[in-house]
N, C-alpha and C. Protein backbone atom coordinates (compact mmCIF):
# COMPACT_ATOMS: atom_id res chain seq x y z
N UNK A 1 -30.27 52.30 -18.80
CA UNK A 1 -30.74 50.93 -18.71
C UNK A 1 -29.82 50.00 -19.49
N UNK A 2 -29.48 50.67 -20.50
CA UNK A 2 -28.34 49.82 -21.18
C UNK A 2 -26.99 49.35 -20.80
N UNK A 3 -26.89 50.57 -20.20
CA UNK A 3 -25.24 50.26 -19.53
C UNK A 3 -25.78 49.30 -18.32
N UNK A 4 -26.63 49.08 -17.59
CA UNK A 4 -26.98 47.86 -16.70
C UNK A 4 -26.92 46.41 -17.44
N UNK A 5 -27.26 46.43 -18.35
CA UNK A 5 -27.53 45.02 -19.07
C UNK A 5 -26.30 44.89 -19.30
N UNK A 6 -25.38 45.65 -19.84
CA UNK A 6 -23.90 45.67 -20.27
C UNK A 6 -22.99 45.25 -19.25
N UNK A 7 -23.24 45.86 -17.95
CA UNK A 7 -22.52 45.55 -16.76
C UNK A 7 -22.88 44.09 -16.39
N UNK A 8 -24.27 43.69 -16.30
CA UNK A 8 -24.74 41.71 -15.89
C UNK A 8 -23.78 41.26 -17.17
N UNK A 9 -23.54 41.66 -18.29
CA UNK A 9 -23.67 40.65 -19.67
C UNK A 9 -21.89 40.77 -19.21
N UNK A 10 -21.40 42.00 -19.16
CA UNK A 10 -19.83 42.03 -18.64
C UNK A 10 -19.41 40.91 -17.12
N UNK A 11 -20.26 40.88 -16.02
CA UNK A 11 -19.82 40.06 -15.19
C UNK A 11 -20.37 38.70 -15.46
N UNK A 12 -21.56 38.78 -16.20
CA UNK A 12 -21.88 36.97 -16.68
C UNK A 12 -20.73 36.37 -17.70
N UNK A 13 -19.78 37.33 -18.49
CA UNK A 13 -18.98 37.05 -19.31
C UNK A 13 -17.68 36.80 -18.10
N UNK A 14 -17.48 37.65 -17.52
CA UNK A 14 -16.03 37.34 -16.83
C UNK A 14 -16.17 35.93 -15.76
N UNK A 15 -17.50 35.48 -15.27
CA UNK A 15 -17.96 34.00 -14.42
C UNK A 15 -17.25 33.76 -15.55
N UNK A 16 -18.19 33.21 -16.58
CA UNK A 16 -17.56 32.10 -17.58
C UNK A 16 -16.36 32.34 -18.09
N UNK A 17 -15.62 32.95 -18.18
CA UNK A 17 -14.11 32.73 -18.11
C UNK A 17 -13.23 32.44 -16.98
N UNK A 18 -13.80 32.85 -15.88
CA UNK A 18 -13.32 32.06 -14.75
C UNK A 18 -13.45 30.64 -14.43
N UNK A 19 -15.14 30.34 -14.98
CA UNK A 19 -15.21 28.83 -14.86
C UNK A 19 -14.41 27.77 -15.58
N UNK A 20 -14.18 28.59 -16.57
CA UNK A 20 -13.53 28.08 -18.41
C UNK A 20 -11.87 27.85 -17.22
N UNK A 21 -11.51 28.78 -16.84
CA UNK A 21 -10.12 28.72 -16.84
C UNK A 21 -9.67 27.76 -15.37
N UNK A 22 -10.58 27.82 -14.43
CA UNK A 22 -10.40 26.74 -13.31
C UNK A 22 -11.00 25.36 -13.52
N UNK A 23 -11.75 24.94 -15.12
CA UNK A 23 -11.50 23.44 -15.38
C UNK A 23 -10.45 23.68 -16.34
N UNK A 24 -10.20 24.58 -17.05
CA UNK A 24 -9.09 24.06 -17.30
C UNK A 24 -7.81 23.26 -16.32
N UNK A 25 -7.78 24.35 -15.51
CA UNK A 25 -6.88 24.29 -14.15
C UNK A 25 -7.15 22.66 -14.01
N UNK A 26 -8.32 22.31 -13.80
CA UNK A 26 -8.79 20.85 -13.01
C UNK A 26 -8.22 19.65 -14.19
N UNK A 27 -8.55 20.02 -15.62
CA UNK A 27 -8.23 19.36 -16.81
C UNK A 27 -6.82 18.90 -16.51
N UNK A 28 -5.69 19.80 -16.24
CA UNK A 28 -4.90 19.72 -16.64
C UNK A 28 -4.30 18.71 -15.28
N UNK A 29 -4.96 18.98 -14.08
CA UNK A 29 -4.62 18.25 -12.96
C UNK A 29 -4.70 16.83 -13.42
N UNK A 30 -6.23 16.62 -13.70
CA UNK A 30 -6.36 15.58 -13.80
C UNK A 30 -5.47 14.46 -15.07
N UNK A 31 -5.43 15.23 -15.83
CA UNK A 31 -4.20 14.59 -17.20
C UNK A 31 -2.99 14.34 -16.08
N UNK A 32 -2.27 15.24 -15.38
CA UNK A 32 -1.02 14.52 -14.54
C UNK A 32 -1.63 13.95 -13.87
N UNK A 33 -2.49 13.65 -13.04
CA UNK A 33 -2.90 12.72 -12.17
C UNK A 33 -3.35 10.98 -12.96
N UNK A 34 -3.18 11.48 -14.05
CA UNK A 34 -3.64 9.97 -14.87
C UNK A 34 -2.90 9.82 -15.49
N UNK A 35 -1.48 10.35 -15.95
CA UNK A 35 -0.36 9.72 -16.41
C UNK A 35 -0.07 9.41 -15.11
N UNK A 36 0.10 9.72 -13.88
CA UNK A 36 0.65 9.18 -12.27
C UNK A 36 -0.01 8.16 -12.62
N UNK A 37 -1.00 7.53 -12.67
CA UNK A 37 -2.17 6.29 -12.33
C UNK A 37 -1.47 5.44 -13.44
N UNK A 38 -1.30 5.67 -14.49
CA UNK A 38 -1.31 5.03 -15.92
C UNK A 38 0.07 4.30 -15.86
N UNK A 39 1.38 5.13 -15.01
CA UNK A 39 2.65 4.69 -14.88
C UNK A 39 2.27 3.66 -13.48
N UNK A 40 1.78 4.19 -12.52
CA UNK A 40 1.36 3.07 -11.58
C UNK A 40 0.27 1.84 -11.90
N UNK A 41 0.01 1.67 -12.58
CA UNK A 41 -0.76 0.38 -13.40
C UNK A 41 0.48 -0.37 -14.49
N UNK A 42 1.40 0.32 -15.05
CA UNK A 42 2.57 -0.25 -15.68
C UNK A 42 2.88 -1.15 -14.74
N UNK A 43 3.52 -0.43 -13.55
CA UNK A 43 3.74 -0.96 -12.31
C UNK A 43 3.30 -2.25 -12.28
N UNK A 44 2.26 -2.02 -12.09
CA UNK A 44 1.83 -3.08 -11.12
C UNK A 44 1.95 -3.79 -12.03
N UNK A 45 1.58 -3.94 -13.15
CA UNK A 45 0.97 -4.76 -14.52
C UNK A 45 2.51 -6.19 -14.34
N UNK A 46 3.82 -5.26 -14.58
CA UNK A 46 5.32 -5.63 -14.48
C UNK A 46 5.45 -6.82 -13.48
N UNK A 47 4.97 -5.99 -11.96
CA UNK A 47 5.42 -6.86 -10.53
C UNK A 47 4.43 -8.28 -11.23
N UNK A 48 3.25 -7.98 -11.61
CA UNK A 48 2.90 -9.20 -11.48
C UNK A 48 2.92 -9.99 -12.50
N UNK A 49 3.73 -9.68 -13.55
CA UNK A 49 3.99 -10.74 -15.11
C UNK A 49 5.21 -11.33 -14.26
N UNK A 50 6.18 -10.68 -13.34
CA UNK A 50 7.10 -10.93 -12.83
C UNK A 50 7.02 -12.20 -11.78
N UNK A 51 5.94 -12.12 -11.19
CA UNK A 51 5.71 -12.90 -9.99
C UNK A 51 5.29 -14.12 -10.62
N UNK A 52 4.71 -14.02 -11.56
CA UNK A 52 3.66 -15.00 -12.81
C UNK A 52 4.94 -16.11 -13.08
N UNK A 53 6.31 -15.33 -13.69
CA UNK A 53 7.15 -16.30 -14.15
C UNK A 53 8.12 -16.59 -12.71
N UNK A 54 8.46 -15.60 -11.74
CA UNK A 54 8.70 -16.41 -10.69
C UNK A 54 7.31 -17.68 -10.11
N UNK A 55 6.61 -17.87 -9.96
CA UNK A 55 5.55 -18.98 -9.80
C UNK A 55 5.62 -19.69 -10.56
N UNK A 56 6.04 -19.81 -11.82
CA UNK A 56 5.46 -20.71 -12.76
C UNK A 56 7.42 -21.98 -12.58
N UNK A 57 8.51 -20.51 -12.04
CA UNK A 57 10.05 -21.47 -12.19
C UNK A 57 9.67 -21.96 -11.25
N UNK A 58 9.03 -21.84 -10.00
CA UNK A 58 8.80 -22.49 -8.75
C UNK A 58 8.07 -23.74 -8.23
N UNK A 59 6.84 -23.71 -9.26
CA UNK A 59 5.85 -24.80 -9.71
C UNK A 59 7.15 -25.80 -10.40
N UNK A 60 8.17 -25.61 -11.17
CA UNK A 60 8.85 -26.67 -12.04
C UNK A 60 9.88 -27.12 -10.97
N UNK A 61 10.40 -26.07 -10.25
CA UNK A 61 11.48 -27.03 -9.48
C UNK A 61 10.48 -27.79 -8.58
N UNK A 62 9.90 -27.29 -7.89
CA UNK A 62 8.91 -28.02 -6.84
C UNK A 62 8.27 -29.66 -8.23
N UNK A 63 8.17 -29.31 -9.27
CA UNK A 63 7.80 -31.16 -9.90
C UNK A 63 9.02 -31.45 -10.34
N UNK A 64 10.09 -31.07 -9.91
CA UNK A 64 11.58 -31.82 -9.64
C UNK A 64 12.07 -32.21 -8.88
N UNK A 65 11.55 -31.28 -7.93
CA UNK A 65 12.29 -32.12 -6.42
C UNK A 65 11.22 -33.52 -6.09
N UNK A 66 9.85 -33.00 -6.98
CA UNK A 66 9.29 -34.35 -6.04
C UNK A 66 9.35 -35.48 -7.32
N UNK A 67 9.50 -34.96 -8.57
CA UNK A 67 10.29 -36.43 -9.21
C UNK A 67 11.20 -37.29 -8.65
N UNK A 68 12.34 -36.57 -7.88
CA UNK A 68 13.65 -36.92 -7.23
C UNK A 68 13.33 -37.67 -5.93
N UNK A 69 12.31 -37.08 -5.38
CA UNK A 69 12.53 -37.83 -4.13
C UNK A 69 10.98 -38.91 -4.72
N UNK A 70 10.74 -38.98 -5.60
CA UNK A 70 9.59 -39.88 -6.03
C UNK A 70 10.96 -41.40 -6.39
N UNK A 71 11.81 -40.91 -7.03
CA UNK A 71 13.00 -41.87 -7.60
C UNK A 71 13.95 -42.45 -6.69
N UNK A 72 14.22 -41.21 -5.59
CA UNK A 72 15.14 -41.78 -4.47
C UNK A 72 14.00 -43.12 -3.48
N UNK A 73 12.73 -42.54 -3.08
CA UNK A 73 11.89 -43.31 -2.67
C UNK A 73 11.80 -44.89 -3.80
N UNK A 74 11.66 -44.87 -4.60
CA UNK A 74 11.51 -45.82 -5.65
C UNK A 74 13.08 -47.08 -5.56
N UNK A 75 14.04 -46.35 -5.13
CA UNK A 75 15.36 -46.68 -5.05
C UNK A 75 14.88 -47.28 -3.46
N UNK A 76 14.55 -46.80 -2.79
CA UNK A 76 14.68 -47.52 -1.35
C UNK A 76 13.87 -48.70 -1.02
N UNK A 77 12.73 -48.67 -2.01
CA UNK A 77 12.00 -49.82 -2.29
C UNK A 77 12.37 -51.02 -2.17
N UNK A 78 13.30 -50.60 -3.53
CA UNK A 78 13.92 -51.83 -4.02
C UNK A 78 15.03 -52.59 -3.30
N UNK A 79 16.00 -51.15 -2.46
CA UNK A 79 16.41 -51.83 -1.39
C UNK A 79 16.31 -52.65 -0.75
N UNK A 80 15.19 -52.70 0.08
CA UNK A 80 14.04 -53.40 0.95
C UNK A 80 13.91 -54.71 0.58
């Protein structure tokens, strides 16, 4: 009867080292899968500080050109 309990307590022991060792398995996936995510959020983070200061040089020439043609207009006025 003993060696029965020994044999469940031996295969209930070898499950849980199997379970132990395929999250590990999953652990370790998931750590590379979230430095992948973590470098793709850099990413993105970059494109769009990038786009931020392209928009913001674009907003200034665009209130230059229409200063200019606010002044050239102002000039034709006076023409007139």
């Amino acid at each position: 009867m003993s060696f029965e309990v020994f044999e469940k307590l031996e295969s209930k022991v070898q499950q849980a080292i199997d379970t132990i060792t395929l999250l590990q398995m999953e652990i370790e996936e998931l750590k590379e899968r979230n430095v992948v995510l973590s470098q793709d959020v850099q990413n993105v983070t970059d494109s769009r500080d990038s786009l931020v200061r392209e928009n913001e040089q674009l907003k200034q020439e665009q209130s230059a050109w229409q200063e200019r043609l606010r002044t050239l207009l102002g000039k034709m006025e006076d023409v007139q």
